[in-house]
PDB file of N, CA and C in Angstrom:
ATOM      1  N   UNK A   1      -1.735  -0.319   0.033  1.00  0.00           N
ATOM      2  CA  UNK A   1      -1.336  -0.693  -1.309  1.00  0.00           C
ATOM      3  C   UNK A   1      -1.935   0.264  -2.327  1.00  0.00           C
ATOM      4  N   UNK A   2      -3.359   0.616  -1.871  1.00  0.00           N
ATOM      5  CA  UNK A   2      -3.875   1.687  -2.940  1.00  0.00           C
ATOM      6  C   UNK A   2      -2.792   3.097  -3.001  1.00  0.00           C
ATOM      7  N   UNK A   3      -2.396   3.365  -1.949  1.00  0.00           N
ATOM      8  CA  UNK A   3      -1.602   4.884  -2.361  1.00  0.00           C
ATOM      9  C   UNK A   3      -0.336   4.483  -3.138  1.00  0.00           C
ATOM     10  N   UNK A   4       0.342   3.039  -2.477  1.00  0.00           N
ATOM     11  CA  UNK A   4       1.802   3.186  -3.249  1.00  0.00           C
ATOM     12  C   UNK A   4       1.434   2.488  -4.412  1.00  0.00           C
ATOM     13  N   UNK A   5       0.374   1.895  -4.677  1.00  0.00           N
ATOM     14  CA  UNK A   5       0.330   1.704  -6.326  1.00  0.00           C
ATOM     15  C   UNK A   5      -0.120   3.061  -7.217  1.00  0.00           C
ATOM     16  N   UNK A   6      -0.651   3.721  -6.426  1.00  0.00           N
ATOM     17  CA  UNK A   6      -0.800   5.264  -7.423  1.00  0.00           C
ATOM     18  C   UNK A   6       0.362   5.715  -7.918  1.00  0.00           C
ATOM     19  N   UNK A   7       1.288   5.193  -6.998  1.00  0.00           N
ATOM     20  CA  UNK A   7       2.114   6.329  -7.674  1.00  0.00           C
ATOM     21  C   UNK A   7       2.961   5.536  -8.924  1.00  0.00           C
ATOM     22  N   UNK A   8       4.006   6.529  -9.423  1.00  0.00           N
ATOM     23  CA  UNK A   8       4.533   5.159 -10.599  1.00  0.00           C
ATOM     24  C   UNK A   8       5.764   4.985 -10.183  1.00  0.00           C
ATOM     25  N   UNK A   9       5.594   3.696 -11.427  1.00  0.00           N
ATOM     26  CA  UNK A   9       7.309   2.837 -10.885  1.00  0.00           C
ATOM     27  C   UNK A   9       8.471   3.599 -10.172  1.00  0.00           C
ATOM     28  N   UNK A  10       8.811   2.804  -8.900  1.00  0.00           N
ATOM     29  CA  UNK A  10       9.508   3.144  -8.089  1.00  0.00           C
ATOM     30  C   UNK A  10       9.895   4.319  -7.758  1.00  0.00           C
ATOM     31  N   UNK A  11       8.582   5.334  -7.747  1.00  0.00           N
ATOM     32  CA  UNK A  11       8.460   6.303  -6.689  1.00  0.00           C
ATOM     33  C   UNK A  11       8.263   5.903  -4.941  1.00  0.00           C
ATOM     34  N   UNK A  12       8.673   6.528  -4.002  1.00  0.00           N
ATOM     35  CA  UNK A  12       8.326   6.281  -2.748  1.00  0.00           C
ATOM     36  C   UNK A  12       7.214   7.312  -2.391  1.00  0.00           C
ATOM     37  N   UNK A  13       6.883   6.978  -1.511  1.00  0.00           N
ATOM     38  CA  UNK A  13       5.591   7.712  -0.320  1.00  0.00           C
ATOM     39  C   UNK A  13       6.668   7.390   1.058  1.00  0.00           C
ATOM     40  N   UNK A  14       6.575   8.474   1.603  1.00  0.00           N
ATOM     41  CA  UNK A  14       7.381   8.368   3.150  1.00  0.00           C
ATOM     42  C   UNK A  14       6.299   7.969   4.181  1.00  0.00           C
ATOM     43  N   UNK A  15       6.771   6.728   5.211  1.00  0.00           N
ATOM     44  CA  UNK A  15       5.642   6.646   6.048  1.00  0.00           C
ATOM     45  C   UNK A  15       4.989   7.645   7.166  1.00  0.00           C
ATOM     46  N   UNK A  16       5.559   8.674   7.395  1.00  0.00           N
ATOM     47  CA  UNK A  16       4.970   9.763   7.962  1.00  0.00           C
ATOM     48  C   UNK A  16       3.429  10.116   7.526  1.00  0.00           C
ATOM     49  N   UNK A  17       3.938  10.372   6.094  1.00  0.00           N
ATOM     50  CA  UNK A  17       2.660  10.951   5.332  1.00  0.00           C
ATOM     51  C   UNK A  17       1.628   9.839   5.213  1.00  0.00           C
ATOM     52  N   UNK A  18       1.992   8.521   4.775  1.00  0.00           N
ATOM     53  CA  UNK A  18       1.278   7.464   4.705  1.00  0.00           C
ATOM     54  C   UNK A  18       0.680   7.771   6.378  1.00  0.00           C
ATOM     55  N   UNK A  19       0.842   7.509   7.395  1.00  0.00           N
ATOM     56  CA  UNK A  19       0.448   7.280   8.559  1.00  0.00           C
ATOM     57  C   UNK A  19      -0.427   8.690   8.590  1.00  0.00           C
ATOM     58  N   UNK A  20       0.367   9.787   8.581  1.00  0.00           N
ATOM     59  CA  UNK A  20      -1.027  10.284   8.706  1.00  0.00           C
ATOM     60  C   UNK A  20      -2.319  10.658   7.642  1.00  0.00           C
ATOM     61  N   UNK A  21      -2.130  10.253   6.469  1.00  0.00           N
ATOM     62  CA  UNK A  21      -2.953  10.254   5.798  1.00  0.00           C
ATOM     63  C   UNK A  21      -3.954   8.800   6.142  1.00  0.00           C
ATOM     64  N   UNK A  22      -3.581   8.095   6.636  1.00  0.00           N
ATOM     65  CA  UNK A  22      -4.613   6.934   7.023  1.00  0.00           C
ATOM     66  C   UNK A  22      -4.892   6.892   8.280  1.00  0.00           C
ATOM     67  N   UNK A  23      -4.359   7.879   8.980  1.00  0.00           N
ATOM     68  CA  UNK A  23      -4.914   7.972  10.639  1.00  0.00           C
ATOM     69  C   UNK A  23      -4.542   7.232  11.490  1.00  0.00           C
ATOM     70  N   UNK A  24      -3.566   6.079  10.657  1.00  0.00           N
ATOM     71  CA  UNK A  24      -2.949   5.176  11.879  1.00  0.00           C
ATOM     72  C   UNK A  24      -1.648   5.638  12.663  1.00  0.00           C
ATOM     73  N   UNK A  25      -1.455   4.446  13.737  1.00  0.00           N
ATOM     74  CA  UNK A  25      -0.927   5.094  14.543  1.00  0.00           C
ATOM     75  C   UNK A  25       0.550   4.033  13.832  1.00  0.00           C
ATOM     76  N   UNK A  26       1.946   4.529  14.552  1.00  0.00           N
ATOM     77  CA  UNK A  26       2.659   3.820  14.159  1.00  0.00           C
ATOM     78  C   UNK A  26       3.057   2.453  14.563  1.00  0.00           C
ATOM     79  N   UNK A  27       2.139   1.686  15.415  1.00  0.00           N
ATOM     80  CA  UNK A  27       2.586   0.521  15.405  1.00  0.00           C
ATOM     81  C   UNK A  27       1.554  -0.233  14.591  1.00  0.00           C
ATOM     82  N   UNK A  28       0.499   0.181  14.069  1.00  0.00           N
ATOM     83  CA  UNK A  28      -0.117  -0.435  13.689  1.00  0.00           C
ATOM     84  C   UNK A  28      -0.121  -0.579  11.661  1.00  0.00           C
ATOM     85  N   UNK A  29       0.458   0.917  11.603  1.00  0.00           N
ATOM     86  CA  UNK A  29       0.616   0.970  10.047  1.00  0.00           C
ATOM     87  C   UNK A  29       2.000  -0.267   9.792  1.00  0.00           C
ATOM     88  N   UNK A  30       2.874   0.299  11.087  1.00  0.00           N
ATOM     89  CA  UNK A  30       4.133  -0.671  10.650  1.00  0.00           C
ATOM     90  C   UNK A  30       3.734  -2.283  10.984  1.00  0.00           C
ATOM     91  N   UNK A  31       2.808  -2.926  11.526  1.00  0.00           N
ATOM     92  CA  UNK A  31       2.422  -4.315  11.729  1.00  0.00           C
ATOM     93  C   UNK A  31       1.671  -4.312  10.374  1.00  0.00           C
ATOM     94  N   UNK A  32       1.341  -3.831   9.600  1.00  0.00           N
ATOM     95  CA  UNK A  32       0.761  -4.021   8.431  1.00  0.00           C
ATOM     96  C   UNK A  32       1.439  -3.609   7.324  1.00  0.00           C
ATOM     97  N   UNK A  33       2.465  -2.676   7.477  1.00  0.00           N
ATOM     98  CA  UNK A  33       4.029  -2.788   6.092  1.00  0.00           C
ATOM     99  C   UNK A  33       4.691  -3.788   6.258  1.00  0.00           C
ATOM    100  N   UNK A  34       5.135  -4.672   7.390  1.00  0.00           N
ATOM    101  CA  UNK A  34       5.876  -5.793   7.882  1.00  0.00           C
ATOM    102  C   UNK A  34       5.053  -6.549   7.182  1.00  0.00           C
ATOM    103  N   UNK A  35       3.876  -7.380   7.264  1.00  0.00           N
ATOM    104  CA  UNK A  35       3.099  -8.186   6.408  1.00  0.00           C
ATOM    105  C   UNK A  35       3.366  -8.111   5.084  1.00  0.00           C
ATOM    106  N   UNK A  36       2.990  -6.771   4.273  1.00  0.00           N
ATOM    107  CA  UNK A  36       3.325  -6.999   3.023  1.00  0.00           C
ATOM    108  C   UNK A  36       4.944  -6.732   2.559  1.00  0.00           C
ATOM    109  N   UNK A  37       5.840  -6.441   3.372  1.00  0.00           N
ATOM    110  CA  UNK A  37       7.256  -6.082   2.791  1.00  0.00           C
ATOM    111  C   UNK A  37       7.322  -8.058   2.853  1.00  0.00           C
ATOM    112  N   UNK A  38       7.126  -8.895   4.034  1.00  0.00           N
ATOM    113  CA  UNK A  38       7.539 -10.228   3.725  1.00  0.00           C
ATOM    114  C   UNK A  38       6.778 -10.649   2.904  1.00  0.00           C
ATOM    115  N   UNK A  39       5.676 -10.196   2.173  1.00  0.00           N
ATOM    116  CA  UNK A  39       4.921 -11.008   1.040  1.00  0.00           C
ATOM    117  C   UNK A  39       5.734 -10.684  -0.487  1.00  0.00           C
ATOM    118  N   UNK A  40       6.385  -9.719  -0.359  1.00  0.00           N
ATOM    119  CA  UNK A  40       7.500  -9.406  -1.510  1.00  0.00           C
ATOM    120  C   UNK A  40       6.044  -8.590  -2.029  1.00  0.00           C
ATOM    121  N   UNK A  41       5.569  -7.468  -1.376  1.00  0.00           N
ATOM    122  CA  UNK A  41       4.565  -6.302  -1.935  1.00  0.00           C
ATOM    123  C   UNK A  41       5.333  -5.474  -2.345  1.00  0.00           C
ATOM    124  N   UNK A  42       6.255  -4.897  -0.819  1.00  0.00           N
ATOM    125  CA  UNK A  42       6.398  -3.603  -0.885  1.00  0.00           C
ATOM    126  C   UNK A  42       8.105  -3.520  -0.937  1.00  0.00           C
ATOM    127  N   UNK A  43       8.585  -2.076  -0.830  1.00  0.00           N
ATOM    128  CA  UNK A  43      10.016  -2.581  -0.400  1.00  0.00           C
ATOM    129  C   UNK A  43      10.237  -1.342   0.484  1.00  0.00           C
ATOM    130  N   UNK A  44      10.578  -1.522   1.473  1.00  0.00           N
ATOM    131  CA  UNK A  44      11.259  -0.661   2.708  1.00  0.00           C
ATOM    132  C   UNK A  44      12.507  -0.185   2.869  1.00  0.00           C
ATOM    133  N   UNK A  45      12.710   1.371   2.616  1.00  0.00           N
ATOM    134  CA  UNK A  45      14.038   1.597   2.313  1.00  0.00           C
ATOM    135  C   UNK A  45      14.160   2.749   4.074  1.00  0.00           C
ATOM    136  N   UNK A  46      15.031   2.369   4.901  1.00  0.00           N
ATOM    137  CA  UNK A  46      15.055   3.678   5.828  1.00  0.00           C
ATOM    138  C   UNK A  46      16.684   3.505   5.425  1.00  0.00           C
ATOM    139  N   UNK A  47      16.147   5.521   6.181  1.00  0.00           N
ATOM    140  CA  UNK A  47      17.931   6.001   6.010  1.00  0.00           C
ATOM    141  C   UNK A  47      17.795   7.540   7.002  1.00  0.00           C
ATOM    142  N   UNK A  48      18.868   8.474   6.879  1.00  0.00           N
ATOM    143  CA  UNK A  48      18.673   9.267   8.059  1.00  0.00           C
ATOM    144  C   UNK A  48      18.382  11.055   6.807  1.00  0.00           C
ATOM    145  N   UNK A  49      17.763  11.549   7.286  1.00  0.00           N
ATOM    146  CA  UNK A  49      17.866  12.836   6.809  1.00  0.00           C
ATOM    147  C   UNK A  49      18.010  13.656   7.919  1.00  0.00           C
ATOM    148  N   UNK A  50      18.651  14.842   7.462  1.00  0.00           N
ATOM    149  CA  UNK A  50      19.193  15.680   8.684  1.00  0.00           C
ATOM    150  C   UNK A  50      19.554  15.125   9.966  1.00  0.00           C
ATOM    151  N   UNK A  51      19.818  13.468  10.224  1.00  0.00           N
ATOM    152  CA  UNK A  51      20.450  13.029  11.569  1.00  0.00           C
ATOM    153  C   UNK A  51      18.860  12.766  11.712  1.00  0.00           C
ATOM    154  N   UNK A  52      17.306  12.230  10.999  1.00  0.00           N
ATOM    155  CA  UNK A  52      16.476  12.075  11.746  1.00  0.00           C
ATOM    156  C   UNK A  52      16.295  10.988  11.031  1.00  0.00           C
ATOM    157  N   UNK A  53      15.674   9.800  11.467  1.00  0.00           N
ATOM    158  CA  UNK A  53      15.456   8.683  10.697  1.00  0.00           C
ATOM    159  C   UNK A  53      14.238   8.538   9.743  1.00  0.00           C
ATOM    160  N   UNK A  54      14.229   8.192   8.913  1.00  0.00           N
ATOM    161  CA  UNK A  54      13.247   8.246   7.445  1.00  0.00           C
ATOM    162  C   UNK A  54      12.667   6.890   7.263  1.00  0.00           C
ATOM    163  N   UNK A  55      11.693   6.618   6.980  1.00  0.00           N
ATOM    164  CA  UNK A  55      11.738   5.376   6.136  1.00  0.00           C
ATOM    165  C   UNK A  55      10.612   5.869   5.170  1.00  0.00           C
ATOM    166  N   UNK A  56      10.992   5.356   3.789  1.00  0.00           N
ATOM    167  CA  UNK A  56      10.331   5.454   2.367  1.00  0.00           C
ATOM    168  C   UNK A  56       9.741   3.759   1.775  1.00  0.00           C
ATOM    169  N   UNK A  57       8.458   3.576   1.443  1.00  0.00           N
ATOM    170  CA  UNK A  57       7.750   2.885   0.653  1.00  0.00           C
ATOM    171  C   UNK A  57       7.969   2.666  -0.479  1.00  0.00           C
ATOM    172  N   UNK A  58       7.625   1.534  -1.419  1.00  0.00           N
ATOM    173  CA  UNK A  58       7.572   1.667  -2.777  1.00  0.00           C
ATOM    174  C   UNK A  58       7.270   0.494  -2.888  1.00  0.00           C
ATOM    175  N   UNK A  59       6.009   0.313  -4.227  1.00  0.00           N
ATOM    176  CA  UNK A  59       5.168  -0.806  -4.268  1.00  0.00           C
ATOM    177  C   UNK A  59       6.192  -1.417  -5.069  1.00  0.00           C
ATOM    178  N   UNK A  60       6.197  -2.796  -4.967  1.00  0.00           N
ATOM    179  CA  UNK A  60       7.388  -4.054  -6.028  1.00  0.00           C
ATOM    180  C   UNK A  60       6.335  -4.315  -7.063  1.00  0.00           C
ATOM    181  N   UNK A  61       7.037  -4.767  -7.867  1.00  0.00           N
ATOM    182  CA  UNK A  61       5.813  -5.418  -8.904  1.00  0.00           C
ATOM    183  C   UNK A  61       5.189  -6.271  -9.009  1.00  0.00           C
ATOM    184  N   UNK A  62       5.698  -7.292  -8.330  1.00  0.00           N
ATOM    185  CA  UNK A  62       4.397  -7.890  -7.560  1.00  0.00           C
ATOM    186  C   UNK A  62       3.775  -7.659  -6.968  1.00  0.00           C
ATOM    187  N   UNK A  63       4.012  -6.510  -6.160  1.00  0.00           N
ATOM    188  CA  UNK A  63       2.832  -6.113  -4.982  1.00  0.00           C
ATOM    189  C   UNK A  63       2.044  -4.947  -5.913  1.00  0.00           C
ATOM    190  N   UNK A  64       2.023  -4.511  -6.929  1.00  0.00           N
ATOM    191  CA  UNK A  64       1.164  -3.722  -7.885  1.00  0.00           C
ATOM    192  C   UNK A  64       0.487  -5.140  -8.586  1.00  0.00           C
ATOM    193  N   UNK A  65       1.045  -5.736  -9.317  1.00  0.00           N
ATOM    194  CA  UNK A  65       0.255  -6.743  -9.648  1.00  0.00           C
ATOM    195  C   UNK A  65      -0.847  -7.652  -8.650  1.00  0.00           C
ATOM    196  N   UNK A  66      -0.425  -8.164  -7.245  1.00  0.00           N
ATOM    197  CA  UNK A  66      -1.310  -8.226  -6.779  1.00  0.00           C
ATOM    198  C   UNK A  66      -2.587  -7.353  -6.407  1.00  0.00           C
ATOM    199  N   UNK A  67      -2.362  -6.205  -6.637  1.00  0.00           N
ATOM    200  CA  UNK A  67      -3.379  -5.156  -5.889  1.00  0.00           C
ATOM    201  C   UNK A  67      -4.430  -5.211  -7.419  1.00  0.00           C
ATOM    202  N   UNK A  68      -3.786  -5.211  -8.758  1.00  0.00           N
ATOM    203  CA  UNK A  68      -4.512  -4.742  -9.387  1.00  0.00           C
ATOM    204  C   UNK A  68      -5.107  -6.075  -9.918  1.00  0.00           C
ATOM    205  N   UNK A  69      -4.925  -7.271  -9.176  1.00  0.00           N
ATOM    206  CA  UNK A  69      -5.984  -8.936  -9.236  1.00  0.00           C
ATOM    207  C   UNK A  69      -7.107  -8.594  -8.113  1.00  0.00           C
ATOM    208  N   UNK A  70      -6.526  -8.075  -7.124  1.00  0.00           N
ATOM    209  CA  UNK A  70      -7.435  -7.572  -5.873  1.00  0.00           C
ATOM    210  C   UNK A  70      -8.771  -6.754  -6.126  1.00  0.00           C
ATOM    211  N   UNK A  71      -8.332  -5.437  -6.875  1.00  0.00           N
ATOM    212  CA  UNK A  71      -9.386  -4.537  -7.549  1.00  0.00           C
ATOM    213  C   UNK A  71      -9.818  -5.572  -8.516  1.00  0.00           C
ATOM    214  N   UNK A  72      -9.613  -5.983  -9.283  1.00  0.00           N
ATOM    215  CA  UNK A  72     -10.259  -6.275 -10.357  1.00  0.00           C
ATOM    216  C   UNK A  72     -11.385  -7.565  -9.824  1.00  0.00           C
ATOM    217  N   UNK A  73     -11.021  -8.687  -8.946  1.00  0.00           N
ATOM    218  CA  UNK A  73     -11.840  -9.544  -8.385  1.00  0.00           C
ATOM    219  C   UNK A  73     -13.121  -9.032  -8.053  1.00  0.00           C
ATOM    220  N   UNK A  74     -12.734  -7.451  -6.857  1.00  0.00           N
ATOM    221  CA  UNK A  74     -13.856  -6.699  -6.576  1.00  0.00           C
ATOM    222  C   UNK A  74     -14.621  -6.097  -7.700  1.00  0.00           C
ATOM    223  N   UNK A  75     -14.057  -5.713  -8.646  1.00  0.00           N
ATOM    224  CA  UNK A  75     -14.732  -4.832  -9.421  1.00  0.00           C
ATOM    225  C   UNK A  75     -15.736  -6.367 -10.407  1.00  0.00           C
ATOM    226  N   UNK A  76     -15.227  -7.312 -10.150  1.00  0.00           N
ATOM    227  CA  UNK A  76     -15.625  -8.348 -10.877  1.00  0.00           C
ATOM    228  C   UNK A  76     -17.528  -8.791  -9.891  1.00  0.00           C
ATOM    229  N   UNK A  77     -16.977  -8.535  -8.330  1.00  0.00           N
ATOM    230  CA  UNK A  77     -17.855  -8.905  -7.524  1.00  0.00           C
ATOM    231  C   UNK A  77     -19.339  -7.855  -7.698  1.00  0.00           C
ATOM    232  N   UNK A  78     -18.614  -6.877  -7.432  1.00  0.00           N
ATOM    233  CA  UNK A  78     -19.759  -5.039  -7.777  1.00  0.00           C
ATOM    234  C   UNK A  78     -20.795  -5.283  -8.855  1.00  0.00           C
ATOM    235  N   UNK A  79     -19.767  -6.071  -9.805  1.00  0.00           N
ATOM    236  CA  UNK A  79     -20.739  -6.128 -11.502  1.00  0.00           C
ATOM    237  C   UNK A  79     -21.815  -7.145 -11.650  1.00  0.00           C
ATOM    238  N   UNK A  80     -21.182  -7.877 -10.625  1.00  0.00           N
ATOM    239  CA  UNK A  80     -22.434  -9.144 -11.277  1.00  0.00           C
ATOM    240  C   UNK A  80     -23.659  -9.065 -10.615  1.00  0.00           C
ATOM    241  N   UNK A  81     -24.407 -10.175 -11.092  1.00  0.00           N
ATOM    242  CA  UNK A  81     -26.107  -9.648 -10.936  1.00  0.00           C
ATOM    243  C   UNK A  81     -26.188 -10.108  -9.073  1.00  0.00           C
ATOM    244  N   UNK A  82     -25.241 -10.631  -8.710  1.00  0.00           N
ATOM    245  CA  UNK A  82     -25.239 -11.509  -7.559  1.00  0.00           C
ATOM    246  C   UNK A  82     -24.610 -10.200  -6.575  1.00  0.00           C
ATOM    247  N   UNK A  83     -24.130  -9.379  -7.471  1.00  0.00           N
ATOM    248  CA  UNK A  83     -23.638  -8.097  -6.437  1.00  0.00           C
ATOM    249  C   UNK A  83     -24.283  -7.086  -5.542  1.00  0.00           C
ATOM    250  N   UNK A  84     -23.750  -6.612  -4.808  1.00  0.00           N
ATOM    251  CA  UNK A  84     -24.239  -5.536  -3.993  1.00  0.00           C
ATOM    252  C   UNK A  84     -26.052  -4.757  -4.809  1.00  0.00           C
ATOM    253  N   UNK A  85     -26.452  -4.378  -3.674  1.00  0.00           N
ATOM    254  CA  UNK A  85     -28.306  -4.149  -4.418  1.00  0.00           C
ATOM    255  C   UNK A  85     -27.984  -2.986  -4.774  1.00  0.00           C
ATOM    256  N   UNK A  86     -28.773  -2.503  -6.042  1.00  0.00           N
ATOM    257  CA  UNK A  86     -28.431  -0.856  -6.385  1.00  0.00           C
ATOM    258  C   UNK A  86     -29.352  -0.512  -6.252  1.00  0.00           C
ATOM    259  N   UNK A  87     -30.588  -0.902  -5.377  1.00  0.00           N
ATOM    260  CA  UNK A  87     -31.928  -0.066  -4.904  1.00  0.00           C
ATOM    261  C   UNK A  87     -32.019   1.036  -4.066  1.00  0.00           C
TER     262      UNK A  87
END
Protein backbone atom coordinates (compact mmCIF):
# COMPACT_ATOMS: atom_id res chain seq x y z
CA UNK A 1 0.00 0.00 0.00
CA UNK A 2 2.97 2.31 0.78
CA UNK A 3 4.26 2.30 -2.97
CA UNK A 4 0.74 2.54 -4.66
CA UNK A 5 -0.24 5.30 -2.36
CA UNK A 6 2.95 7.25 -3.46
CA UNK A 7 2.01 7.52 -6.41
CA UNK A 8 -0.98 9.92 -7.45
CA UNK A 9 -4.48 9.48 -8.31
CA UNK A 10 -4.90 6.67 -10.48
CA UNK A 11 -1.51 6.10 -11.59
CA UNK A 12 -0.57 2.28 -11.77
CA UNK A 13 2.70 0.44 -10.59
CA UNK A 14 2.94 -2.91 -12.68
CA UNK A 15 3.27 -5.99 -10.49
CA UNK A 16 6.52 -7.10 -11.93
CA UNK A 17 8.21 -4.11 -10.56
CA UNK A 18 6.16 -4.19 -7.35
CA UNK A 19 7.37 -7.91 -6.87
CA UNK A 20 10.61 -7.27 -7.45
CA UNK A 21 11.06 -4.31 -5.66
CA UNK A 22 9.73 -6.13 -2.47
CA UNK A 23 11.52 -9.39 -3.11
CA UNK A 24 8.47 -11.37 -3.15
CA UNK A 25 7.82 -14.12 -4.94
CA UNK A 26 4.64 -14.29 -7.05
CA UNK A 27 2.40 -16.24 -5.15
CA UNK A 28 2.85 -14.60 -2.28
CA UNK A 29 2.70 -10.80 -3.42
CA UNK A 30 -0.51 -12.01 -5.34
CA UNK A 31 -2.10 -13.75 -1.91
CA UNK A 32 -1.63 -10.37 -0.49
CA UNK A 33 -3.12 -8.05 -3.67
CA UNK A 34 -6.14 -10.60 -3.53
CA UNK A 35 -6.70 -9.51 0.22
CA UNK A 36 -6.67 -5.97 -0.39
CA UNK A 37 -8.31 -5.82 -4.09
CA UNK A 38 -11.50 -7.69 -1.96
CA UNK A 39 -11.17 -5.06 0.82
CA UNK A 40 -12.01 -2.41 -2.00
CA UNK A 41 -7.97 -1.08 -1.42
CA UNK A 42 -6.71 -1.63 -4.57
CA UNK A 43 -7.93 -2.13 -8.12
CA UNK A 44 -6.46 -4.80 -10.49
CA UNK A 45 -6.43 -4.11 -14.02
CA UNK A 46 -4.61 -7.13 -16.33
CA UNK A 47 -4.45 -6.98 -20.02
CA UNK A 48 -1.89 -8.29 -22.69
CA UNK A 49 1.08 -6.21 -24.04
CA UNK A 50 2.94 -7.48 -26.92
CA UNK A 51 0.78 -10.98 -26.60
CA UNK A 52 2.41 -11.08 -22.85
CA UNK A 53 0.14 -10.75 -19.96
CA UNK A 54 0.36 -7.53 -17.67
CA UNK A 55 -1.28 -6.80 -14.67
CA UNK A 56 -1.24 -3.02 -13.29
CA UNK A 57 -2.11 -1.75 -9.58
CA UNK A 58 -3.72 1.32 -8.46
CA UNK A 59 -4.57 2.38 -4.95
CA UNK A 60 -8.79 3.20 -4.71
CA UNK A 61 -9.58 5.80 -2.42
CA UNK A 62 -10.37 4.03 0.07
CA UNK A 63 -7.49 2.04 0.10
CA UNK A 64 -5.30 5.52 0.26
CA UNK A 65 -7.51 6.62 2.90
CA UNK A 66 -7.10 3.61 4.81
CA UNK A 67 -3.30 3.59 4.61
CA UNK A 68 -3.10 7.16 5.55
CA UNK A 69 -5.47 6.17 9.19
CA UNK A 70 -2.80 3.32 9.30
CA UNK A 71 0.33 5.77 9.22
CA UNK A 72 -1.14 8.17 11.16
CA UNK A 73 -2.31 5.63 14.20
CA UNK A 74 1.49 4.66 14.02
CA UNK A 75 2.82 7.91 13.85
CA UNK A 76 0.28 8.59 16.75
CA UNK A 77 1.91 5.37 18.61
CA UNK A 78 5.98 6.63 17.90
CA UNK A 79 4.87 10.07 19.62
CA UNK A 80 3.56 9.29 22.73
CA UNK A 81 5.40 9.11 25.97
CA UNK A 82 4.21 5.35 26.10
CA UNK A 83 6.17 4.91 22.72
CA UNK A 84 9.07 3.16 21.52
CA UNK A 85 12.44 4.18 24.02
CA UNK A 86 14.63 6.85 22.34
CA UNK A 87 17.63 5.84 24.58
Amino acid sequence: MAALSSLGPGDQLDFSYLKQSLGATDGNLGAHLQRLEEAGYIKVDKTFVDRRPKTYLTATTRGRAAFEEHVAALREILDSPAGPSRG
